[in-house]
N, C-alpha and C. Protein backbone atom coordinates (compact mmCIF):
# COMPACT_ATOMS: atom_id res chain seq x y z
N UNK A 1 -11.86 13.23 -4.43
CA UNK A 1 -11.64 11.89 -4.95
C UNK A 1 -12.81 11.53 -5.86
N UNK A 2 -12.26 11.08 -7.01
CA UNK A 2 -13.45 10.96 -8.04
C UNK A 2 -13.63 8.94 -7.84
N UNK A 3 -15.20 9.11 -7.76
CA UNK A 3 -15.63 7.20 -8.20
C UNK A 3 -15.64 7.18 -9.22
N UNK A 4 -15.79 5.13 -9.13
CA UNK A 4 -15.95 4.81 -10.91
C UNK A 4 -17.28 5.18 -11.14
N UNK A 5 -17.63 4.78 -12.09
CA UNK A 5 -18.84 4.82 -12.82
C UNK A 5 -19.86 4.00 -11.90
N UNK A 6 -19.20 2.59 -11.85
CA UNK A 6 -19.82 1.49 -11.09
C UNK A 6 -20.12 1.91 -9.46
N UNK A 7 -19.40 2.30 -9.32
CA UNK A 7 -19.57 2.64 -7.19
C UNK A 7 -20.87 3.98 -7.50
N UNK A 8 -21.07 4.41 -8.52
CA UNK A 8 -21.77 5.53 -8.68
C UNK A 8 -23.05 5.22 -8.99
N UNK A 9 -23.20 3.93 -10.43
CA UNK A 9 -24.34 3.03 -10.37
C UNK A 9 -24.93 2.38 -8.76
N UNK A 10 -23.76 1.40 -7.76
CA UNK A 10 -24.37 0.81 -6.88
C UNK A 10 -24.72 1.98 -6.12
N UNK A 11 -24.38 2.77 -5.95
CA UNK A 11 -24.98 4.36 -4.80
C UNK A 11 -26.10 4.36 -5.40
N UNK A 12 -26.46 4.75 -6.62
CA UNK A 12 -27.75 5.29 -7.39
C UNK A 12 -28.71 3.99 -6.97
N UNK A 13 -28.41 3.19 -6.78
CA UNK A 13 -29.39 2.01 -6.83
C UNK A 13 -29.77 1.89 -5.15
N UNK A 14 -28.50 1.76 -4.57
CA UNK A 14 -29.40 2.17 -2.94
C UNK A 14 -30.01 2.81 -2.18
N UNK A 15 -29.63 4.32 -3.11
CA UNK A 15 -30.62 5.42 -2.83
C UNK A 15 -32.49 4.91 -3.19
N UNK A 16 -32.13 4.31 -4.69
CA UNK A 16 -33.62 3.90 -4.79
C UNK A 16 -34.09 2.72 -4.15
N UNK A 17 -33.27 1.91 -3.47
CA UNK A 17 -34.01 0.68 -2.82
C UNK A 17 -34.43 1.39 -1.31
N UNK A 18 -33.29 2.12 -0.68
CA UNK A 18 -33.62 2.67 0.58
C UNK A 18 -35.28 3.37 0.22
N UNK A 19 -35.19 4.37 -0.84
CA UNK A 19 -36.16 5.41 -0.96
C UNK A 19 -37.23 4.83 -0.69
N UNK A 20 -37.98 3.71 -1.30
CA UNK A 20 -38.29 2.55 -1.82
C UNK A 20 -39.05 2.02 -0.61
N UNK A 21 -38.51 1.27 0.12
CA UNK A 21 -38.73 1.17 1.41
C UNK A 21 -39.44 2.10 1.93
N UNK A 22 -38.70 3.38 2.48
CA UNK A 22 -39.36 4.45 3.25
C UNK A 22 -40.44 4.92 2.58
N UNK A 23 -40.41 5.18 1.60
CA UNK A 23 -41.56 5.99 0.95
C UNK A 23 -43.01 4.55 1.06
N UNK A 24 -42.65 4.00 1.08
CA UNK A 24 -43.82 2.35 1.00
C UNK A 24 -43.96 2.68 2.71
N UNK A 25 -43.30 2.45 3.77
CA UNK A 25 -43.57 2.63 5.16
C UNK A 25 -44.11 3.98 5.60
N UNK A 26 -43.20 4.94 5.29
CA UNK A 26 -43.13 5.41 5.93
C UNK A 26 -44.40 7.18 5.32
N UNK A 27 -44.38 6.55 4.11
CA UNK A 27 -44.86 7.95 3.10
C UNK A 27 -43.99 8.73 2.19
N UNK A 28 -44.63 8.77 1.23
CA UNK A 28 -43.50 10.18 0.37
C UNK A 28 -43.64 11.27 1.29
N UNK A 29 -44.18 12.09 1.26
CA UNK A 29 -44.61 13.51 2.22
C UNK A 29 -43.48 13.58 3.49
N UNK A 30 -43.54 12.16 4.36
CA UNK A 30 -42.91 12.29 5.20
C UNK A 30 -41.60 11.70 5.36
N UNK A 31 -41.00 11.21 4.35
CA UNK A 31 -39.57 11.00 3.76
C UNK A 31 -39.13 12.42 3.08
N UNK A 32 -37.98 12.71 4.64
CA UNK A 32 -37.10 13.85 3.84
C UNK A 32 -35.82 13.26 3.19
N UNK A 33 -35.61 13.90 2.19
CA UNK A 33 -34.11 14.03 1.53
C UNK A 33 -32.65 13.66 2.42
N UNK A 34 -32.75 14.66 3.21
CA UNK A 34 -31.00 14.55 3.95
C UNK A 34 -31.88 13.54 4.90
N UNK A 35 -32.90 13.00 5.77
CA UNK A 35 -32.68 11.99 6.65
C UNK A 35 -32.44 10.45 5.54
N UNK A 36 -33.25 10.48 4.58
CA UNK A 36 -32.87 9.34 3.61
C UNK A 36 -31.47 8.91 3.16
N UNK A 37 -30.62 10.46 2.89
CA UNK A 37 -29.44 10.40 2.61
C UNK A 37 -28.32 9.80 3.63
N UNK A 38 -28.67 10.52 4.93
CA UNK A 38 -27.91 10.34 6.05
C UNK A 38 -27.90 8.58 6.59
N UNK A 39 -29.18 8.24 6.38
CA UNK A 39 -29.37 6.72 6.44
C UNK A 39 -28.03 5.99 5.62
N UNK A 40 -28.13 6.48 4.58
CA UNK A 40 -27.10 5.70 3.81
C UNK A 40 -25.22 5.94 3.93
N UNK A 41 -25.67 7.28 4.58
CA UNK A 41 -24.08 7.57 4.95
C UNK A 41 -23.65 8.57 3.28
N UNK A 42 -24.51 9.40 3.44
CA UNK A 42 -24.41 10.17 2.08
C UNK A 42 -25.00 11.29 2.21
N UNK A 43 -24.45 12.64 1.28
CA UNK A 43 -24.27 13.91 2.10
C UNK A 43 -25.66 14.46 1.03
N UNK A 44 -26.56 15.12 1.80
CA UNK A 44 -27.43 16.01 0.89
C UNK A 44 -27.35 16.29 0.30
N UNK A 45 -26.43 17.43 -0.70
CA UNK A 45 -26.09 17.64 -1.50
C UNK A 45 -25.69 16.46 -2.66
N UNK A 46 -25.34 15.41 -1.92
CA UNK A 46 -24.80 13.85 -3.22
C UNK A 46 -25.77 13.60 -4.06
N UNK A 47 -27.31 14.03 -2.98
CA UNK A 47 -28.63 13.34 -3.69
C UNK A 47 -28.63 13.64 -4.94
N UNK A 48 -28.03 15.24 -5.38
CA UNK A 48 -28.82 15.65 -6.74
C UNK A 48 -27.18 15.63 -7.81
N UNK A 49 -26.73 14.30 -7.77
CA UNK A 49 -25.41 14.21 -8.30
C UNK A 49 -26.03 12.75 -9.07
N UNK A 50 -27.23 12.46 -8.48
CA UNK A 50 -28.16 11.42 -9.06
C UNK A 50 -29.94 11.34 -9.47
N UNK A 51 -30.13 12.38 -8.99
CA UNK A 51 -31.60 12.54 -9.20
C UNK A 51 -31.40 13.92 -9.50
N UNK A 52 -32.80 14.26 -10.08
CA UNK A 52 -32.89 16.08 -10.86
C UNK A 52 -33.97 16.41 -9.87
N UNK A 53 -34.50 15.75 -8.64
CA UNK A 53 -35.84 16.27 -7.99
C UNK A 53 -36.20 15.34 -6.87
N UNK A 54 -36.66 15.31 -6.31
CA UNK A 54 -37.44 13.97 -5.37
C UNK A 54 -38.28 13.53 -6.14
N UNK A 55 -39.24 14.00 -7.24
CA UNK A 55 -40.35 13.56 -7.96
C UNK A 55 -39.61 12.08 -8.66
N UNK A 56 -38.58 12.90 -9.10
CA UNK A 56 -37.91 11.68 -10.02
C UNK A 56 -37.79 10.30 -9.29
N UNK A 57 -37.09 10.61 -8.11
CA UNK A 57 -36.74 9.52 -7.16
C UNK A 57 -37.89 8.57 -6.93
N UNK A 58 -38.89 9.25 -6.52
CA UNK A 58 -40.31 9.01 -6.23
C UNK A 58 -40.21 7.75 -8.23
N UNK A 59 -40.78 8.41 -8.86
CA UNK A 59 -40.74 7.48 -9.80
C UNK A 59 -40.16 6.11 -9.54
N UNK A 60 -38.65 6.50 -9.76
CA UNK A 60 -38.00 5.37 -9.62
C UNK A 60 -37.82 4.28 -8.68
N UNK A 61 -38.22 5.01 -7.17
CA UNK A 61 -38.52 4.15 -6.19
C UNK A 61 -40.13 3.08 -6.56
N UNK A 62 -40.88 3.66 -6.99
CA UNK A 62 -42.09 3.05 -7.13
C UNK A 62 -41.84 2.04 -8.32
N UNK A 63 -41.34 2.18 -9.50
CA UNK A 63 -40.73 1.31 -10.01
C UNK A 63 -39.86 0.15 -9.31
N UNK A 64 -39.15 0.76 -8.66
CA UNK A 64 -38.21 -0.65 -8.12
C UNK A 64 -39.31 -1.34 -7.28
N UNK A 65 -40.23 -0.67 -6.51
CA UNK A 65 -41.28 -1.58 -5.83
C UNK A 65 -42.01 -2.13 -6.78
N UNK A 66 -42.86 -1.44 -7.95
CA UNK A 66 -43.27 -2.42 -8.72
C UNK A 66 -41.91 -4.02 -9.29
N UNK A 67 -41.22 -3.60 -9.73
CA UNK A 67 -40.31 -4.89 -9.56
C UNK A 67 -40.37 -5.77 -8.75
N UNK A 68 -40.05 -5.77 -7.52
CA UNK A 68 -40.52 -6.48 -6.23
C UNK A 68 -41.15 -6.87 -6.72
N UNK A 69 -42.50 -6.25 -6.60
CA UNK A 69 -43.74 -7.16 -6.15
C UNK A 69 -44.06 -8.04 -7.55
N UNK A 70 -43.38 -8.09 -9.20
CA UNK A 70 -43.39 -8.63 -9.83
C UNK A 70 -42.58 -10.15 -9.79
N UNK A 71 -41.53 -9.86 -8.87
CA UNK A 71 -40.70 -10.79 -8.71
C UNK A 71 -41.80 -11.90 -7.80
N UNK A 72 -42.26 -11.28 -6.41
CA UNK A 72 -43.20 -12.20 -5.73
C UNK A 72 -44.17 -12.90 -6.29
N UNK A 73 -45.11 -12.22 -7.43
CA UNK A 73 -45.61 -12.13 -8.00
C UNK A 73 -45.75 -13.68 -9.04
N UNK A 74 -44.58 -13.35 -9.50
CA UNK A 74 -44.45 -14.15 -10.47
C UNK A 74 -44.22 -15.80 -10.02
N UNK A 75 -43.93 -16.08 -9.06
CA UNK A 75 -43.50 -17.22 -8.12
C UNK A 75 -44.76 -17.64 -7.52
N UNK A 76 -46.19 -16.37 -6.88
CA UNK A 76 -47.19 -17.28 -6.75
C UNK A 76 -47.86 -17.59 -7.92
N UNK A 77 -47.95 -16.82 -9.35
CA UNK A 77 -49.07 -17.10 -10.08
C UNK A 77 -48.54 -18.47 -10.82
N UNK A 78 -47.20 -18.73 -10.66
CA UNK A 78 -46.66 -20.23 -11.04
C UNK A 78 -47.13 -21.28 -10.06
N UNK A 79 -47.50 -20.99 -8.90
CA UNK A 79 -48.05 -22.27 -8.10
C UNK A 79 -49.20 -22.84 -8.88
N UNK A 80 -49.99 -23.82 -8.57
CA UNK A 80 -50.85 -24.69 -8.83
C UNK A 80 -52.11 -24.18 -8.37
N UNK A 81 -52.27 -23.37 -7.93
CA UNK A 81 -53.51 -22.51 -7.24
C UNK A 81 -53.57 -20.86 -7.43
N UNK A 82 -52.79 -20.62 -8.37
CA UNK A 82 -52.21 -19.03 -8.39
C UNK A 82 -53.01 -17.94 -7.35
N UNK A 83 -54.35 -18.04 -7.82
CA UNK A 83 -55.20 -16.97 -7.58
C UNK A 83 -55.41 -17.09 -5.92
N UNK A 84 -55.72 -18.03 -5.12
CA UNK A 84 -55.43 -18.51 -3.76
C UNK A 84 -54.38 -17.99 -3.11
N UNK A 85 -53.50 -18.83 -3.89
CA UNK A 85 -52.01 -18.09 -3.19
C UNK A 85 -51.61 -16.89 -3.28
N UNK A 86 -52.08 -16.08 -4.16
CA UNK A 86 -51.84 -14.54 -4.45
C UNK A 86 -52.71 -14.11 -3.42
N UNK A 87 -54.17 -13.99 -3.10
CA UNK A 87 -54.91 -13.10 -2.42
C UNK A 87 -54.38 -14.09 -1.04
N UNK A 88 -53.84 -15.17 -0.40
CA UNK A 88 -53.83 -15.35 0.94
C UNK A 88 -52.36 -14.56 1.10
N UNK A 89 -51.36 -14.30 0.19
CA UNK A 89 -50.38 -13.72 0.10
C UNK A 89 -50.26 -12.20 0.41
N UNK A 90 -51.38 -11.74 -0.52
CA UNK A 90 -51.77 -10.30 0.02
C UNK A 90 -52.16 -9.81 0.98
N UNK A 91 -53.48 -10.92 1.32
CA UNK A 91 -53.80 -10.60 2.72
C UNK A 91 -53.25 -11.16 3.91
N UNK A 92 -52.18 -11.65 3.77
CA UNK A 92 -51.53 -12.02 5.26
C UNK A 92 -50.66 -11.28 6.02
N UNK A 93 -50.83 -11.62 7.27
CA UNK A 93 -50.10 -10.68 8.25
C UNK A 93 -48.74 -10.11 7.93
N UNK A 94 -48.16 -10.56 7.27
CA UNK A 94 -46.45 -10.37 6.35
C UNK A 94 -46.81 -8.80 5.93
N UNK A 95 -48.22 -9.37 4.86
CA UNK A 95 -47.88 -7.76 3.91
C UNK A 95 -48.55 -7.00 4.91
N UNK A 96 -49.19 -7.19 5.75
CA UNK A 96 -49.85 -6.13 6.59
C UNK A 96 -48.79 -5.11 7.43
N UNK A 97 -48.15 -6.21 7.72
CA UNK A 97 -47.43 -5.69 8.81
C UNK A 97 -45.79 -5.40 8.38
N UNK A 98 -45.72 -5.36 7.18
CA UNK A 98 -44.12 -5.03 6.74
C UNK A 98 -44.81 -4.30 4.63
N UNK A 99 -45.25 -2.81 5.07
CA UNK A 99 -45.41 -1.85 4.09
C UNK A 99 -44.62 -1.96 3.26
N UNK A 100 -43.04 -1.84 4.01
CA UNK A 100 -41.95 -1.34 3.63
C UNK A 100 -41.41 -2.45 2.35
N UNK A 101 -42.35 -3.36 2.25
CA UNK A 101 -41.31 -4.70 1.69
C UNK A 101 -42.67 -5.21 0.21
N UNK A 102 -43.76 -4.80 0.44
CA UNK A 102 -45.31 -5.05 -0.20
C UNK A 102 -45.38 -3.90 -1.43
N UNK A 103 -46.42 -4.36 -1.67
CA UNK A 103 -46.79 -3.59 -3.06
C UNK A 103 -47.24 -2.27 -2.55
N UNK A 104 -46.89 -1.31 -3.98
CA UNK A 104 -46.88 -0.09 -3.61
C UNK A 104 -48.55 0.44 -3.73
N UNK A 105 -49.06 -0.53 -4.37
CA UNK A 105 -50.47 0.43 -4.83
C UNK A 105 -50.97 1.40 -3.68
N UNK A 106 -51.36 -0.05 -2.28
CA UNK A 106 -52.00 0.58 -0.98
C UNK A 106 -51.61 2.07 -0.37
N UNK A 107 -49.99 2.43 -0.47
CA UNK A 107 -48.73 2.85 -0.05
C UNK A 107 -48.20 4.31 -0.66
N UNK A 108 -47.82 3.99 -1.72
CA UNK A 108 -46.87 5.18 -2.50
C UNK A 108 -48.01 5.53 -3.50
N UNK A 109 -48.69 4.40 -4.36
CA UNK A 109 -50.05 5.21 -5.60
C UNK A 109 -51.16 5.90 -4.83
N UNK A 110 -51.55 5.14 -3.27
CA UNK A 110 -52.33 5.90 -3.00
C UNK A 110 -52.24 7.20 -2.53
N UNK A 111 -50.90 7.53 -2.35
CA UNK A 111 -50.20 8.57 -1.76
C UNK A 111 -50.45 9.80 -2.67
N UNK A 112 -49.73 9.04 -4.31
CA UNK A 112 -49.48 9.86 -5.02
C UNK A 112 -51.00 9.91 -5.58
N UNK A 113 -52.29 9.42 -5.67
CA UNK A 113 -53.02 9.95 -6.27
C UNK A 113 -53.58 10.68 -5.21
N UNK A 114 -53.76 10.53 -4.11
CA UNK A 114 -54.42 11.76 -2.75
C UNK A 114 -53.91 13.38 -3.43
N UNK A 115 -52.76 13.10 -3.75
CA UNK A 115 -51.80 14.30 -4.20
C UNK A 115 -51.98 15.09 -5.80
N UNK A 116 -52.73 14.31 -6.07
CA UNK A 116 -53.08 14.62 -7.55
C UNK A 116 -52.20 14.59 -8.44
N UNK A 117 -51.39 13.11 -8.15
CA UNK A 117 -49.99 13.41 -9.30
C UNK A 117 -49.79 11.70 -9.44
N UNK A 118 -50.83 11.72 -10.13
CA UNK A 118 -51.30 10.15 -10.60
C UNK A 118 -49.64 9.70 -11.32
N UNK A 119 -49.33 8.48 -11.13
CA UNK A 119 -47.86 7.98 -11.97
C UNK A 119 -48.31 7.21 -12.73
N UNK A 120 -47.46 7.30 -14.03
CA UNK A 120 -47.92 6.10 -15.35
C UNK A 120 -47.57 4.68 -14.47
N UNK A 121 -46.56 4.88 -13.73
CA UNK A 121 -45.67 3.26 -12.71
C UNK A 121 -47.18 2.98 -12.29
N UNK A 122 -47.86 3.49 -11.60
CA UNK A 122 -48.84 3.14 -10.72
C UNK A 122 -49.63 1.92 -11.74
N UNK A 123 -49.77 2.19 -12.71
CA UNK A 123 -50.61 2.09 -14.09
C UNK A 123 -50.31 0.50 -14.30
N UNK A 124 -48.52 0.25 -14.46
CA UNK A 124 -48.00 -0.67 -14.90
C UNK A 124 -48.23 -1.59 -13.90
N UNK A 125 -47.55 -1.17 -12.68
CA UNK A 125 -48.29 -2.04 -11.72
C UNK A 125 -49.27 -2.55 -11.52
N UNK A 126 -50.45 -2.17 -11.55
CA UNK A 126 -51.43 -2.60 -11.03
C UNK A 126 -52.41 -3.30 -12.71
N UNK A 127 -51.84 -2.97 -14.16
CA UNK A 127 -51.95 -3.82 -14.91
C UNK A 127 -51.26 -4.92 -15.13
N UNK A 128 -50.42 -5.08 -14.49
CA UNK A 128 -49.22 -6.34 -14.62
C UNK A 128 -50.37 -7.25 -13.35
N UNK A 129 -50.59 -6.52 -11.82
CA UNK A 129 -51.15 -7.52 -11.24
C UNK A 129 -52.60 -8.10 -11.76
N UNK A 130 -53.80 -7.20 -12.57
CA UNK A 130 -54.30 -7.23 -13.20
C UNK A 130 -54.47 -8.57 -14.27
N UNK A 131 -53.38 -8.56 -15.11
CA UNK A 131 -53.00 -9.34 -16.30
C UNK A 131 -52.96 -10.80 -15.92
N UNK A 132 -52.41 -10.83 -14.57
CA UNK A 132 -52.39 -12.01 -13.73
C UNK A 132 -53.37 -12.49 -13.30
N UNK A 133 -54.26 -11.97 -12.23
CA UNK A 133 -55.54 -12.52 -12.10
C UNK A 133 -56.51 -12.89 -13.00
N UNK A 134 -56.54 -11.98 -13.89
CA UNK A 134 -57.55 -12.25 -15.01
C UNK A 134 -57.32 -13.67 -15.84
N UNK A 135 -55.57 -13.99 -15.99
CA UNK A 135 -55.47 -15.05 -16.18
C UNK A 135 -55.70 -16.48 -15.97
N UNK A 136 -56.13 -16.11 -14.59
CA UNK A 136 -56.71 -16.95 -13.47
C UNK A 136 -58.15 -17.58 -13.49
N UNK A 137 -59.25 -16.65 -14.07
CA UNK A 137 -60.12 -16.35 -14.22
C UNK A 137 -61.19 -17.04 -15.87
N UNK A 138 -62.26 -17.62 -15.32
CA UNK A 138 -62.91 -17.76 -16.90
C UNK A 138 -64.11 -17.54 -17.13
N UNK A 139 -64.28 -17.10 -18.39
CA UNK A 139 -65.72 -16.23 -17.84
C UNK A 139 -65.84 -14.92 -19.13
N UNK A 140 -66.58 -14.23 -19.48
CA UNK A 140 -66.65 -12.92 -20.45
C UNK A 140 -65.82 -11.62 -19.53
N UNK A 141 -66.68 -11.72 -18.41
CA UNK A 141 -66.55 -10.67 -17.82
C UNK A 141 -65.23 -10.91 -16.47
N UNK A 142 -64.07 -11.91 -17.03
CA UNK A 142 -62.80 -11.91 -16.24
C UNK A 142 -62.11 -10.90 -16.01
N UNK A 143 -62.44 -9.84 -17.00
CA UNK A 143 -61.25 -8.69 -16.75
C UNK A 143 -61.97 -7.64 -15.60
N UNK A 144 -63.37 -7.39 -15.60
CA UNK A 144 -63.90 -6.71 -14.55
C UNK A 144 -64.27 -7.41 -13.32
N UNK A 145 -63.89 -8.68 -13.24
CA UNK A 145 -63.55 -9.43 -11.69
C UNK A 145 -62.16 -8.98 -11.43
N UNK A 146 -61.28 -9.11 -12.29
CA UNK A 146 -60.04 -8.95 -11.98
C UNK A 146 -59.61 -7.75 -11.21
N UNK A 147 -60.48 -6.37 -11.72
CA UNK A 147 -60.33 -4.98 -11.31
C UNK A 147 -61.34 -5.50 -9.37
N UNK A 148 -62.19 -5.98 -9.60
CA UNK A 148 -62.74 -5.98 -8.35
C UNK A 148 -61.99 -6.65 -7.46
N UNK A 149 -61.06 -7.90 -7.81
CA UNK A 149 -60.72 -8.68 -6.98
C UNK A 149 -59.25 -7.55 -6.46
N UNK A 150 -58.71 -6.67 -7.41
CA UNK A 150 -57.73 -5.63 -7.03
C UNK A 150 -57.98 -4.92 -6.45
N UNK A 151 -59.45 -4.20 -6.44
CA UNK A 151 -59.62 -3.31 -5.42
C UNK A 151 -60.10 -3.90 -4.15
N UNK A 152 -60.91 -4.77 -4.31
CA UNK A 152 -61.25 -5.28 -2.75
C UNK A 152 -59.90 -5.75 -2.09
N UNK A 153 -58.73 -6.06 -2.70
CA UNK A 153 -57.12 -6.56 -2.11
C UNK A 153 -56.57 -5.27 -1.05
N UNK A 154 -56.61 -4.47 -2.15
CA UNK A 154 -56.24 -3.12 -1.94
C UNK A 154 -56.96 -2.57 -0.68
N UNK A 155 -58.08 -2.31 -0.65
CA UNK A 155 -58.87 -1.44 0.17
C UNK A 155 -58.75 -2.51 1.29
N UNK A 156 -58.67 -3.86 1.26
CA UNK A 156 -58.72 -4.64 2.88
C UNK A 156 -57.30 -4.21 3.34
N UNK A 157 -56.40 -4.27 2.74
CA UNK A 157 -54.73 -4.18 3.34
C UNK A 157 -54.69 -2.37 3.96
N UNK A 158 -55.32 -1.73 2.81
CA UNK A 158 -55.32 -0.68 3.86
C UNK A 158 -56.15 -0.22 4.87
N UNK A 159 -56.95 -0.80 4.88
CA UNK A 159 -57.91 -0.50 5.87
C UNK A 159 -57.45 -1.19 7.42
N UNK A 160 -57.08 -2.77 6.74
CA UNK A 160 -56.49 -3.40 7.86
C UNK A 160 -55.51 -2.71 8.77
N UNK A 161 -54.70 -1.97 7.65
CA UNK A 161 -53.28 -1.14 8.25
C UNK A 161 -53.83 -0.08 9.36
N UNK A 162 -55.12 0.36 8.92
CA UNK A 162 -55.05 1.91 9.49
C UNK A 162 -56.03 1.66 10.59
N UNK A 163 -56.85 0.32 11.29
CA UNK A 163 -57.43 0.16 12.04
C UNK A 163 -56.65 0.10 13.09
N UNK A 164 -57.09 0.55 15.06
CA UNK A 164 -56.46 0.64 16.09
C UNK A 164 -56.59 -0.87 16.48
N UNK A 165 -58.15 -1.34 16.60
CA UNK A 165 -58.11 -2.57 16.79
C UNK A 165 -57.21 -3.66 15.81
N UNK A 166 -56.66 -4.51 16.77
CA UNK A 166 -55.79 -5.75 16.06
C UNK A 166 -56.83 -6.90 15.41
N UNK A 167 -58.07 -6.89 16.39
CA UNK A 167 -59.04 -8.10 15.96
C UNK A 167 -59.75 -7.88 14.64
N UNK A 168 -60.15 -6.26 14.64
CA UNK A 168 -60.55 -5.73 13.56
C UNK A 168 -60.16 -5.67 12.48
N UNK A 169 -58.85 -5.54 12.86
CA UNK A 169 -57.81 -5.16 11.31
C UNK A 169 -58.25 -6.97 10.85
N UNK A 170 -57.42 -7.88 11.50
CA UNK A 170 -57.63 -9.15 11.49
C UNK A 170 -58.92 -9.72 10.59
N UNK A 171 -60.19 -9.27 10.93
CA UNK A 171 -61.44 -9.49 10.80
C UNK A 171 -61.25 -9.41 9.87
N UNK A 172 -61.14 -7.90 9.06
CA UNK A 172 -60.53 -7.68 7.49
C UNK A 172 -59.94 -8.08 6.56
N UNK A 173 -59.23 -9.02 7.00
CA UNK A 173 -58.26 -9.75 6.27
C UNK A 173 -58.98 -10.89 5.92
N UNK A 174 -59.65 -11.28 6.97
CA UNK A 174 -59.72 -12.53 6.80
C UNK A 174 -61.44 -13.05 5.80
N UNK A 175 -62.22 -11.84 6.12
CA UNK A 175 -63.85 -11.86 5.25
C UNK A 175 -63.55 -11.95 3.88
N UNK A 176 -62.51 -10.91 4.04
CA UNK A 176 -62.10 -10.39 2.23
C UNK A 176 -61.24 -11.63 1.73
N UNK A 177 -60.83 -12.40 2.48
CA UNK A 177 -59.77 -13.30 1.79
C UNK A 177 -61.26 -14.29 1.44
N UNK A 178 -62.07 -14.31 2.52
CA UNK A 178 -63.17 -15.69 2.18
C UNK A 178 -64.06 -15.28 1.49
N UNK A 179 -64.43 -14.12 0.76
CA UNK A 179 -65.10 -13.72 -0.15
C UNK A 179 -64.56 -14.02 -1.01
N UNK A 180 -63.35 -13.59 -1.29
CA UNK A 180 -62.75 -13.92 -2.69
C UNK A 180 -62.33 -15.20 -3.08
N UNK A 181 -62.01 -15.81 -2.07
CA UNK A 181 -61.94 -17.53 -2.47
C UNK A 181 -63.12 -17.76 -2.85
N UNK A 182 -64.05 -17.63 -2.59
CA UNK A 182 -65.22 -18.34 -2.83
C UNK A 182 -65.53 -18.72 -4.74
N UNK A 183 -66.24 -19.69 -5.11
CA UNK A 183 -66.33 -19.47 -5.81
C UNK A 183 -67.57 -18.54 -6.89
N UNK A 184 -67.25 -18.29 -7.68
CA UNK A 184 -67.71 -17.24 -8.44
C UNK A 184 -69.15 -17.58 -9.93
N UNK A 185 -70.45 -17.19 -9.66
CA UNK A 185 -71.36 -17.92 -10.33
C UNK A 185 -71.73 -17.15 -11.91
């Protein structure tokens, strides 16, 4: 039985939202193919009736997460406090505790650069969040706060993630959020 075009687009697109997800939770490395497929009720072999590789997928999943997090994104840097609401946004228990749904940098870029297979997506992402803060920001040297205020985001969420202690992880969240509020001389 042959699909339309369209039932073939919405498949292609849930493969990458599922992927998407898992690969943000769970890891690329440790996201296989047929269990991803089988999730969806779709046969191993279907995968490559839409993708030429997992690499590809990988792309495109990290893309659709960069999307996401542009969509969130874009809704705090419109509040009245942008820069506040973005880093209490980042660092709150939500993104800590739901990978699967947060920005990919911590997640899938750090994955893929451990791996030595740096992505241009990674790039866009994290200049789009970039472009934002800095906007936030006044000063000569706004664009190299901006990189600091990204990496100190970054490195607390994962660190938070990968600590056993709960108080600790916690602790993390919460120095780095009051450092960065603070204001800046």
């Amino acid at each position: 039985m042959r699909y339309s075009q369209d039932h073939k687009a919405q498949t292609h697109q849930r493969i990458i939202k599922e992927a998407s997800a898992r690969f943000r939770r769970d890891g690329i490395g440790a996201t296989g193919l047929q269990p991803l497929m089988k999730a969806l009720g779709l046969t191993h072999g279907g995968f490559y009736s839409h993708f030429k590789s997992k690499d590809e997928l990988v792309e495109k999943a990290l893309q659709a997460a960069g999307e996401q997090c542009d969509a969130i994104c874009a809704e705090l840097f419109a509040q009245e406090h942008p820069l506040e609401a973005f880093i209490d946004t980042y660092l709150s228990e939500w993104h800590q505790t739901s990978p699967d749904q947060g920005c990919p940098l911590p997640t899938m870029s750090s994955e893929l650069g451990l791996r030595g297979q740096p992505s241009p997506t990674s790039d866009v992402v994290l200049n789009s969040r970039l472009e934002q803060v800095q906007g936030t920001l006044e000063g000569e040297d706004a664009a190299d706060r901006s990189i600091f205020i990204m990496s100190a985001l970054v490195g607390a969420l994962l660190l938070s993630r990968s600590v056993e202690n709960p108080e600790m992880a916690q602790r993390i969240l919460d120095v780095t959020r009051e450092f960065l509020k603070q204001p800046w001389d």
